[in-house]
C-alpha atoms as a PDB file:
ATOM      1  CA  UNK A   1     -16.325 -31.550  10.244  1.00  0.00           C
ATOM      2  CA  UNK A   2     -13.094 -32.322  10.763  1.00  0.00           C
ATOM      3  CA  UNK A   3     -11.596 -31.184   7.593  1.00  0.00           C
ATOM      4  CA  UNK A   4     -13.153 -27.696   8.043  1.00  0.00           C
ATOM      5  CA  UNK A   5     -11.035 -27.233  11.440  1.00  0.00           C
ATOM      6  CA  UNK A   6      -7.922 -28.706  10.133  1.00  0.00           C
ATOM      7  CA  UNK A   7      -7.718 -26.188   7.135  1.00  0.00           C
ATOM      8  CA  UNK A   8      -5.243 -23.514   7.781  1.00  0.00           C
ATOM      9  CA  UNK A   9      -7.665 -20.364   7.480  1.00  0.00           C
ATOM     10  CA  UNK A  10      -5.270 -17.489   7.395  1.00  0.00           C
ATOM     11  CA  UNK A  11      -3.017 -18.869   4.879  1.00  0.00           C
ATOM     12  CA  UNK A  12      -5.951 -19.544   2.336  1.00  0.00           C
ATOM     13  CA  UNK A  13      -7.147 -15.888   3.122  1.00  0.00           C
ATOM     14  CA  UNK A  14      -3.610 -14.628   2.213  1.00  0.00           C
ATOM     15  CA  UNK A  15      -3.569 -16.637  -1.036  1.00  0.00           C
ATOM     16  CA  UNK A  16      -7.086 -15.412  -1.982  1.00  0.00           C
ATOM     17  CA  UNK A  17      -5.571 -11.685  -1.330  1.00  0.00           C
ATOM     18  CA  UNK A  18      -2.614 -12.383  -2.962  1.00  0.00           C
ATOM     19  CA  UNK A  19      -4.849 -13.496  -5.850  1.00  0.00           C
ATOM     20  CA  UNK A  20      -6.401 -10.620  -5.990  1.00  0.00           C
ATOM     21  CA  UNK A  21      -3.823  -8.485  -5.806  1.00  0.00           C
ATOM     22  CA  UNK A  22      -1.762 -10.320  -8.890  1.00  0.00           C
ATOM     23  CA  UNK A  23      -4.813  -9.870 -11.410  1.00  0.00           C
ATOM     24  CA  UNK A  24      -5.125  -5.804 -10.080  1.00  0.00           C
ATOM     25  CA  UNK A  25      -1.630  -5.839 -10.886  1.00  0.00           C
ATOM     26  CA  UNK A  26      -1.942  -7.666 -14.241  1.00  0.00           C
ATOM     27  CA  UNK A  27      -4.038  -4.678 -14.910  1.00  0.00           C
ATOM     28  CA  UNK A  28      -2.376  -1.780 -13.990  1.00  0.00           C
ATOM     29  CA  UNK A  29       0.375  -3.050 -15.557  1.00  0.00           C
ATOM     30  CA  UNK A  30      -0.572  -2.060 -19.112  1.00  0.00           C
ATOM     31  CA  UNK A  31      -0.709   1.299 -17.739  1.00  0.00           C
ATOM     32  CA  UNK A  32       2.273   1.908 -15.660  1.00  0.00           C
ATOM     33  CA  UNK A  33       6.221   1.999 -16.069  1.00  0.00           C
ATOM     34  CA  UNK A  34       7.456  -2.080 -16.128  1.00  0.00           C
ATOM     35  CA  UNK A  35       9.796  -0.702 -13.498  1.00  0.00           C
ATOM     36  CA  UNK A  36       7.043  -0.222 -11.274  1.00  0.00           C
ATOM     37  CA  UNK A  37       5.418  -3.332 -11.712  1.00  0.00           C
ATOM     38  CA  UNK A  38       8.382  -5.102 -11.065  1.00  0.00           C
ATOM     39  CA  UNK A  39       9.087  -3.334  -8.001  1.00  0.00           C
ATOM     40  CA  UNK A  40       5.422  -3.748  -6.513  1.00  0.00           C
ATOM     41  CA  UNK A  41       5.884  -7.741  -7.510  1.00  0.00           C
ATOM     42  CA  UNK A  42       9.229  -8.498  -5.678  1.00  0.00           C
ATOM     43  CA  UNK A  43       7.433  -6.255  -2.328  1.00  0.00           C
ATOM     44  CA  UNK A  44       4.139  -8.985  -3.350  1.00  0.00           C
ATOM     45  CA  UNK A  45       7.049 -12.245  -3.634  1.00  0.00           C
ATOM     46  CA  UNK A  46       8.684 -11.071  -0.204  1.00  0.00           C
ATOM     47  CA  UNK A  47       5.330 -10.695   1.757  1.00  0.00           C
ATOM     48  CA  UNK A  48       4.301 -13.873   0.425  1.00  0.00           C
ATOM     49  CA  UNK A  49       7.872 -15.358   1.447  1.00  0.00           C
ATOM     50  CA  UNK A  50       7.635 -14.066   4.849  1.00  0.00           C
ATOM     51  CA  UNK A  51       3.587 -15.576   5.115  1.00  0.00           C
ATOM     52  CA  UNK A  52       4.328 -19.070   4.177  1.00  0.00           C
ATOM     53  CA  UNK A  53       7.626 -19.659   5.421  1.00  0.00           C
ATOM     54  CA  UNK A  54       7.367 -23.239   7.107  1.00  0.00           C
ATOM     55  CA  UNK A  55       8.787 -21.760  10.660  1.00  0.00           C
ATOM     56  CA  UNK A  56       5.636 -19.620  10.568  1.00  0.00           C
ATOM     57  CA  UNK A  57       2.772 -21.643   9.461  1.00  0.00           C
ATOM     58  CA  UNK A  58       1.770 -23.290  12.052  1.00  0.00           C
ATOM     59  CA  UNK A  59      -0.218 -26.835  11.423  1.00  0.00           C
END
């Protein structure tokens, strides 16, 4: 029981999203201008940045 409370729920729900989102834009990409794609990934790196930067994540 213990292991269930010390898991740090938001931050796997963010990776799961961010999951997600990489594979829709693994598909789109294909389809799109690379310029785009590359865009849309440095906005993904920088929200993922700002999520788990260590000052944030609180344990």
């Amino acid at each position: 029981m213990d292991a269930l409370l010390s898991v740090n729920w938001i931050a796997l729900l963010v990776l799961c999203i961010t999951l997600l989102l990489f594979k829709a834009l693994n598909w789109i990409a294909y389809r799109v201008n690379w310029t785009f794609v590359i865009l849309i990934s440095m906005v993904m790196g920088a929200v993922i940045g700002i999520v788990f930067h260590p000052k944030i994540i609180r344990t």
